[in-house]
C-alpha atoms as a PDB file:
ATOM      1  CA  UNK A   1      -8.519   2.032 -18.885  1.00  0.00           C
ATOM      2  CA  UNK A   2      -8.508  -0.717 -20.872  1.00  0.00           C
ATOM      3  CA  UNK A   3     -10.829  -3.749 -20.607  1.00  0.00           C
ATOM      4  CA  UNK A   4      -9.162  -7.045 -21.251  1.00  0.00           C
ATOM      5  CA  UNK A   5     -10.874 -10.333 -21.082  1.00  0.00           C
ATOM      6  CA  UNK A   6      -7.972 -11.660 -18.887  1.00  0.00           C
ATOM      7  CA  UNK A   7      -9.693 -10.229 -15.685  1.00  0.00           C
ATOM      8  CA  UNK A   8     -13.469 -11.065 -16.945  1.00  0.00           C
ATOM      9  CA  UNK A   9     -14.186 -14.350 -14.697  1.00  0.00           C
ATOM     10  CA  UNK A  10     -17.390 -16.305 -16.276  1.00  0.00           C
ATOM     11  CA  UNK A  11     -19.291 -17.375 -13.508  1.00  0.00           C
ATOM     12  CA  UNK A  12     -22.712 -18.594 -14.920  1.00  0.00           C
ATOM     13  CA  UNK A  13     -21.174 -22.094 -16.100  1.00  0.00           C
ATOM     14  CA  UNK A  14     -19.308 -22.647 -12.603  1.00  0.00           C
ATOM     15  CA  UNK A  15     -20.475 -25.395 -10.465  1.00  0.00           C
ATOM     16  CA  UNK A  16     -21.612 -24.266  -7.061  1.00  0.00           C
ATOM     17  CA  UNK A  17     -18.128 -24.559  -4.824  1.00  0.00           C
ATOM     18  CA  UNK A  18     -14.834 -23.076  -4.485  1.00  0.00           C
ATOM     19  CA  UNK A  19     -13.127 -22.016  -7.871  1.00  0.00           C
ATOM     20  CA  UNK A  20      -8.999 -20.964  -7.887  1.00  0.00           C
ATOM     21  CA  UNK A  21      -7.705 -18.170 -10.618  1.00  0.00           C
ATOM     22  CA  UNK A  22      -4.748 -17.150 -10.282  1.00  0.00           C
ATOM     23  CA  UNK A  23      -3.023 -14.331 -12.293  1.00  0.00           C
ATOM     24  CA  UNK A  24       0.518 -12.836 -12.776  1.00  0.00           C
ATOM     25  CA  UNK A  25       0.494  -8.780 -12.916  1.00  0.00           C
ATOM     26  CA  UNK A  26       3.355  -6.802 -14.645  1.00  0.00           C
ATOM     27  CA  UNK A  27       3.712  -3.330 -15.392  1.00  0.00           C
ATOM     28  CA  UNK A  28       1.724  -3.208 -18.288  1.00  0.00           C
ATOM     29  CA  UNK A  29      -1.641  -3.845 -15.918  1.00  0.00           C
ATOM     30  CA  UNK A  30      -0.910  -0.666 -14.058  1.00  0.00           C
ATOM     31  CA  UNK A  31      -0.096   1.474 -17.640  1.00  0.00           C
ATOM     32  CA  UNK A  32      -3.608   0.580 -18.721  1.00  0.00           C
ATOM     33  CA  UNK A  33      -4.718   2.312 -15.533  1.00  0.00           C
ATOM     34  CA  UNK A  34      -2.394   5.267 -16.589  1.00  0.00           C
ATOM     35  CA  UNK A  35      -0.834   4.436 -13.011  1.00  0.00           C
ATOM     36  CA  UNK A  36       2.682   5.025 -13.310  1.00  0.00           C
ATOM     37  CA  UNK A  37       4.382   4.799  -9.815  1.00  0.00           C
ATOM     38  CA  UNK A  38       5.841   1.917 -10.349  1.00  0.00           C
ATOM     39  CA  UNK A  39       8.973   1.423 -12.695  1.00  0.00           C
ATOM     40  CA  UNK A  40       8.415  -2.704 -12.999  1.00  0.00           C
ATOM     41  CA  UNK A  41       6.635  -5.358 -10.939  1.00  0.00           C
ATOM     42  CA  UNK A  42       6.406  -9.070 -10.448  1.00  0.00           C
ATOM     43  CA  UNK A  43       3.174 -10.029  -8.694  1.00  0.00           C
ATOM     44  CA  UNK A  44       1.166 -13.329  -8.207  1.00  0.00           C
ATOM     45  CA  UNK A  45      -2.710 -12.954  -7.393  1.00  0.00           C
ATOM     46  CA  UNK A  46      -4.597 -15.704  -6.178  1.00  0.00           C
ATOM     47  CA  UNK A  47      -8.274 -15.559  -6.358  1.00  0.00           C
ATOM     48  CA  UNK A  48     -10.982 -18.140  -5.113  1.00  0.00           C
ATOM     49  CA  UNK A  49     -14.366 -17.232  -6.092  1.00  0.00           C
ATOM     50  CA  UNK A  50     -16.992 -18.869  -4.233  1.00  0.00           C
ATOM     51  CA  UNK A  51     -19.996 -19.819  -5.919  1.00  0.00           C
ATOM     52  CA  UNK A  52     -23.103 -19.795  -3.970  1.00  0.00           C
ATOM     53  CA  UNK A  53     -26.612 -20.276  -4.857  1.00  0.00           C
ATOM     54  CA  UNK A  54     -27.727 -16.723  -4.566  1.00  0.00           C
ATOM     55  CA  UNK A  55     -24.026 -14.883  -4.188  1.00  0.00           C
ATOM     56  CA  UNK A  56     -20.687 -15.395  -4.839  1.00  0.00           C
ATOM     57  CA  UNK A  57     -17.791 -14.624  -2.246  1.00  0.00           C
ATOM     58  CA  UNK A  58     -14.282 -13.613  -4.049  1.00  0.00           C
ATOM     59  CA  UNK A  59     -11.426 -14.112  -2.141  1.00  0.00           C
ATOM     60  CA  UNK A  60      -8.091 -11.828  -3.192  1.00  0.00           C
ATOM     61  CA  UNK A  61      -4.480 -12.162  -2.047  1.00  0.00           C
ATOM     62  CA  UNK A  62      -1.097 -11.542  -3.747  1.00  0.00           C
ATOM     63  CA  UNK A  63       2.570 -10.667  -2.681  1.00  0.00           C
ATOM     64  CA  UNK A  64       5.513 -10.279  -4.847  1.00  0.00           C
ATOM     65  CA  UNK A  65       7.681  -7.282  -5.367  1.00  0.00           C
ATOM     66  CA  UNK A  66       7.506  -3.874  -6.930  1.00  0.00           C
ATOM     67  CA  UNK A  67      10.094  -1.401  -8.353  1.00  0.00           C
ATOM     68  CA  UNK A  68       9.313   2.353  -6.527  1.00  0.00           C
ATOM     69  CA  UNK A  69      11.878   5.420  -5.766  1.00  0.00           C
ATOM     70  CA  UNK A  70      12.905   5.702  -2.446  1.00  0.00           C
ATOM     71  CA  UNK A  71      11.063   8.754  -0.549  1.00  0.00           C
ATOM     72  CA  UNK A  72      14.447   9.843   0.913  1.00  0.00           C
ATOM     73  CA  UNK A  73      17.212   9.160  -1.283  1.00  0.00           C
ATOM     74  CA  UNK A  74      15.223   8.849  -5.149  1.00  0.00           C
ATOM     75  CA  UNK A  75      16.690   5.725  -5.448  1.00  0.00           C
ATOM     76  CA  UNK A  76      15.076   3.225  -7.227  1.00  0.00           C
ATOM     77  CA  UNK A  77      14.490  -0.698  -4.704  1.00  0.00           C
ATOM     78  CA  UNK A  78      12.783  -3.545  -4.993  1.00  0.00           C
ATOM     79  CA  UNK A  79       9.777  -3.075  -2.087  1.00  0.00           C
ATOM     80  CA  UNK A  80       8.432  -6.369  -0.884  1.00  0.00           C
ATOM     81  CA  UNK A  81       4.091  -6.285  -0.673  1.00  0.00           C
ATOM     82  CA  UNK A  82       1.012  -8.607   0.465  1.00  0.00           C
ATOM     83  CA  UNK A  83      -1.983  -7.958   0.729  1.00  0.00           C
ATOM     84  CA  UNK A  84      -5.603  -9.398   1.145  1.00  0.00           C
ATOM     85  CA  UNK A  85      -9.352  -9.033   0.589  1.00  0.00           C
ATOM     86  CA  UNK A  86     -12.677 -10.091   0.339  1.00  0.00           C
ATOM     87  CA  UNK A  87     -15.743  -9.083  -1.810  1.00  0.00           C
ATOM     88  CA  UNK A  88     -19.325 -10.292  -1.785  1.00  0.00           C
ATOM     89  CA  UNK A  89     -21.170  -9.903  -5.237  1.00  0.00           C
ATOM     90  CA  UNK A  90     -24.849 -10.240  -5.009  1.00  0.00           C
ATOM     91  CA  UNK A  91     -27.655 -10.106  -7.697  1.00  0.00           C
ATOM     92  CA  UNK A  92     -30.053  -6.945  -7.878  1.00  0.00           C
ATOM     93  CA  UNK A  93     -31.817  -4.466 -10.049  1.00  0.00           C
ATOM     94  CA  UNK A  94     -29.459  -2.453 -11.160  1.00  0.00           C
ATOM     95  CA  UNK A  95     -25.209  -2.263 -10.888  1.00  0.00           C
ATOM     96  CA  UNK A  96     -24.248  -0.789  -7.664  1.00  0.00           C
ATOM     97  CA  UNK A  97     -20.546  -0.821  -6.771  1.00  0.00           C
ATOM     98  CA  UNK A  98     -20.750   2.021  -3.762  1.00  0.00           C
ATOM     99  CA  UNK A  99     -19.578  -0.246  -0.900  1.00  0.00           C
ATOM    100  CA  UNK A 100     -15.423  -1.609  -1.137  1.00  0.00           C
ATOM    101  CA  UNK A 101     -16.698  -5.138   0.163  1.00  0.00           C
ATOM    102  CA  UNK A 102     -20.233  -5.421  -1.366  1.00  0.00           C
ATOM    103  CA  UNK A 103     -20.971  -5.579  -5.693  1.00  0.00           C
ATOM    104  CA  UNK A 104     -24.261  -5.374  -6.854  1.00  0.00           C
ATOM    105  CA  UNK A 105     -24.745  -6.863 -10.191  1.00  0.00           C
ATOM    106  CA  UNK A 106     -28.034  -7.116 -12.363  1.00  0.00           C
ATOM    107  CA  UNK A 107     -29.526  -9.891 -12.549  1.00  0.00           C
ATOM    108  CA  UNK A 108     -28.616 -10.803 -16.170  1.00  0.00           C
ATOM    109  CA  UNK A 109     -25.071 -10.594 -16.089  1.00  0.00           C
ATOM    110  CA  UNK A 110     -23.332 -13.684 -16.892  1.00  0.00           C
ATOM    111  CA  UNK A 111     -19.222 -12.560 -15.566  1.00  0.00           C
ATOM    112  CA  UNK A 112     -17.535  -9.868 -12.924  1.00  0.00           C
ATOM    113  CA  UNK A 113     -14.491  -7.838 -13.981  1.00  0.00           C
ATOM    114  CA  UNK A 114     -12.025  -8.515 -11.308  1.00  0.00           C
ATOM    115  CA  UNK A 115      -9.022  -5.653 -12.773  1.00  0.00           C
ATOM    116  CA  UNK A 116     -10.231  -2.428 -10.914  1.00  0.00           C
ATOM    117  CA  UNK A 117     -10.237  -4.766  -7.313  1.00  0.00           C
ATOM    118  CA  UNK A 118      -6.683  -6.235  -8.425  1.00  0.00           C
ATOM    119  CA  UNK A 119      -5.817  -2.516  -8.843  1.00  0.00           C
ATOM    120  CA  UNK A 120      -6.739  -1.182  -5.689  1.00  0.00           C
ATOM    121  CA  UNK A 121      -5.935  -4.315  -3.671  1.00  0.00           C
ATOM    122  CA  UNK A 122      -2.377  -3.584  -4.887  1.00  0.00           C
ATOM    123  CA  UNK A 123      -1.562   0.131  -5.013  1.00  0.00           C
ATOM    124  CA  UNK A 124      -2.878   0.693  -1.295  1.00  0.00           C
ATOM    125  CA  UNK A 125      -1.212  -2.372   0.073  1.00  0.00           C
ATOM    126  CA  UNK A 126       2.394  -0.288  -1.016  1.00  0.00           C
ATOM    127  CA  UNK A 127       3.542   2.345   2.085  1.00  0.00           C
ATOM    128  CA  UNK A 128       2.823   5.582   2.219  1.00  0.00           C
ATOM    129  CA  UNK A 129       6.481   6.079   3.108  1.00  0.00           C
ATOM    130  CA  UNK A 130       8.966   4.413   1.042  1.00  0.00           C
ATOM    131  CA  UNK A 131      12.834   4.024   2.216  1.00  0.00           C
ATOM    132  CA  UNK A 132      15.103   1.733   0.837  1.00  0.00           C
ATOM    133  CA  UNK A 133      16.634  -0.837   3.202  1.00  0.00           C
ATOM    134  CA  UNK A 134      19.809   0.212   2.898  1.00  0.00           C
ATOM    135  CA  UNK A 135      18.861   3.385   4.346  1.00  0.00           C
ATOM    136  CA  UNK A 136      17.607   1.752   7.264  1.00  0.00           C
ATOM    137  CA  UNK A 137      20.829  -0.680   7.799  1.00  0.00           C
ATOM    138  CA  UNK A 138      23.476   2.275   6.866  1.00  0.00           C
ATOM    139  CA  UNK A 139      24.411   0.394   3.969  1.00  0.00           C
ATOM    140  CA  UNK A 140      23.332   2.519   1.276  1.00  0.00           C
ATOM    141  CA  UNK A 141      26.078   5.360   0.395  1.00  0.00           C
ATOM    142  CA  UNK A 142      24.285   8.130  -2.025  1.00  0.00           C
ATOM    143  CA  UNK A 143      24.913  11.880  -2.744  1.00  0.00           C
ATOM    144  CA  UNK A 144      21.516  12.695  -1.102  1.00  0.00           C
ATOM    145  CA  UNK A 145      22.203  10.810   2.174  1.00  0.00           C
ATOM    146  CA  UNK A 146      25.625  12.689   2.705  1.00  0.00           C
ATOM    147  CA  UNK A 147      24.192  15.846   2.195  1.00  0.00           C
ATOM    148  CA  UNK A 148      21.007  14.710   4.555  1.00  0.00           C
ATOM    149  CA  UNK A 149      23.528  13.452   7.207  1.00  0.00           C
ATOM    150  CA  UNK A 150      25.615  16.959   6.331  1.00  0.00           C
ATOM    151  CA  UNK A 151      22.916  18.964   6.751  1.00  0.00           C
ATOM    152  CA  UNK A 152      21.573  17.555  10.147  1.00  0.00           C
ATOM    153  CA  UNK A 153      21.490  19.554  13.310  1.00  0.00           C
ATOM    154  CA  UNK A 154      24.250  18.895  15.853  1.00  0.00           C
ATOM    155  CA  UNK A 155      24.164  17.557  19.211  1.00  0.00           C
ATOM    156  CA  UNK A 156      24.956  20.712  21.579  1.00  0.00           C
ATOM    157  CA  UNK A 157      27.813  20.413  23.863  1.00  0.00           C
ATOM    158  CA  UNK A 158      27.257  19.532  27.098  1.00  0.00           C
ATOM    159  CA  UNK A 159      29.570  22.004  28.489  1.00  0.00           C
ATOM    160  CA  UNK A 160      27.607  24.568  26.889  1.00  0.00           C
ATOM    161  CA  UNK A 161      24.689  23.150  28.464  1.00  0.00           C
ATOM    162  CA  UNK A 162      25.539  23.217  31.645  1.00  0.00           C
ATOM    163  CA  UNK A 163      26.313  27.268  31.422  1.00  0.00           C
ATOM    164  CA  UNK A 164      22.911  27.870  29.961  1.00  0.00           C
ATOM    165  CA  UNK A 165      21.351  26.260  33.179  1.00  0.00           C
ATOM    166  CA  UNK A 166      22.599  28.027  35.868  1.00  0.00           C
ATOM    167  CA  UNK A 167      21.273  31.186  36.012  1.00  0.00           C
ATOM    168  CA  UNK A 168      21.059  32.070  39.637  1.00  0.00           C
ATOM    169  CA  UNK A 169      18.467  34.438  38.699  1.00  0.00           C
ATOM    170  CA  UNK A 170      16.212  31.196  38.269  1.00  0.00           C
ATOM    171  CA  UNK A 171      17.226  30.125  41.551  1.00  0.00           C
ATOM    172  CA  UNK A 172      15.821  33.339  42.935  1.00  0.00           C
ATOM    173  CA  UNK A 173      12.287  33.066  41.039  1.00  0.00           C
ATOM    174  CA  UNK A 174      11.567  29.725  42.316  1.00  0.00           C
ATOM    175  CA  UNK A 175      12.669  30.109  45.810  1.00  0.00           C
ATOM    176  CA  UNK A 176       9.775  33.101  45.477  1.00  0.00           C
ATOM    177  CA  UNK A 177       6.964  29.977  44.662  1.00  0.00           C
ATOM    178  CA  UNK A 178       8.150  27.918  47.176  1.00  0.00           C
ATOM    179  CA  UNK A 179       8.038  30.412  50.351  1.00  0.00           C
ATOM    180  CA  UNK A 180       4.274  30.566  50.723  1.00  0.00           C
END
């Protein structure tokens, strides 16, 4: 991964209050992670960072669109995402970024990298299971849903049913329980 000075927030001159970044993410953030899921993607992140007198609270949300295959049919839909959290960077001895919510920085750092939270915020906010919305509505007409929908199991008859349930053999077994 590359580290770009777009994501590098300087927080030593900031007055103590609420500061608003906001930044636009495109593919190209996600190919310096070498994350390639995605085939485009139009996001907005909004970011407040809080400075306090001992601690800053950073404040993430975004929402805006990316481009992924769907999980049934391959093909390729624009999948709607939002998403939010909330990290607490404090000042300590050494860097310590164990906990998801809570940074540790040293005390002579002068600006937090906010690209690897970005990252993360975004890539788990997308589904596990990804179907295009035409699948959903029975819009969508592909080569892979007619073979899905030729391939599916049948309803059995219920003539057929009925003739597999009697069995007066059945009749006899259960008449055996009930005549204790």
């Amino acid at each position: 991964m590359k580290i770009t000075n777009e994501y590098l927030i300087p927080f030593i001159g900031l007055k103590i209050g609420k500061h608003q970044f906001d930044f636009k993410i495109s593919k190209k953030f996600f190919d310096d992670f070498s994350f390639d899921e995605f085939e485009s993607c139009d996001l907005a992140v909004n970011v407040v960072l809080e400075k306090k007198s001992t601690m800053l609270e950073i404040n993430f949300k975004h929402k805006g669109t990316v481009t992924v295959p769907c999980d049934l049919t391959g093909e390729l839909f624009d999948l709607p995402i939002k998403g939010k959290i909330k990290l607490v960077v404090q000042f300590g001895d050494e860097f310590n970024n164990d906990n998801d919510e809570l940074l540790v920085l040293p005390h002579g750092e002068h600006q937090v990298d906010l690209s690897q939270y970005i990252y993360e915020m975004i890539v788990l906010s997308v589904p596990h299971k990804r179907v295009h919305p035409g699948v959903k509505d029975g819009t969508l007409q592909t080569e892979a849903l007619k073979k899905l929908k030729e391939l599916q199991v049948k309803e059995i008859k219920e003539e057929e049913k009925k003739e597999e349930e009697i069995d007066p053999r059945w009749d006899k077994l259960k008449q055996l329980l009930t005549d204790k």
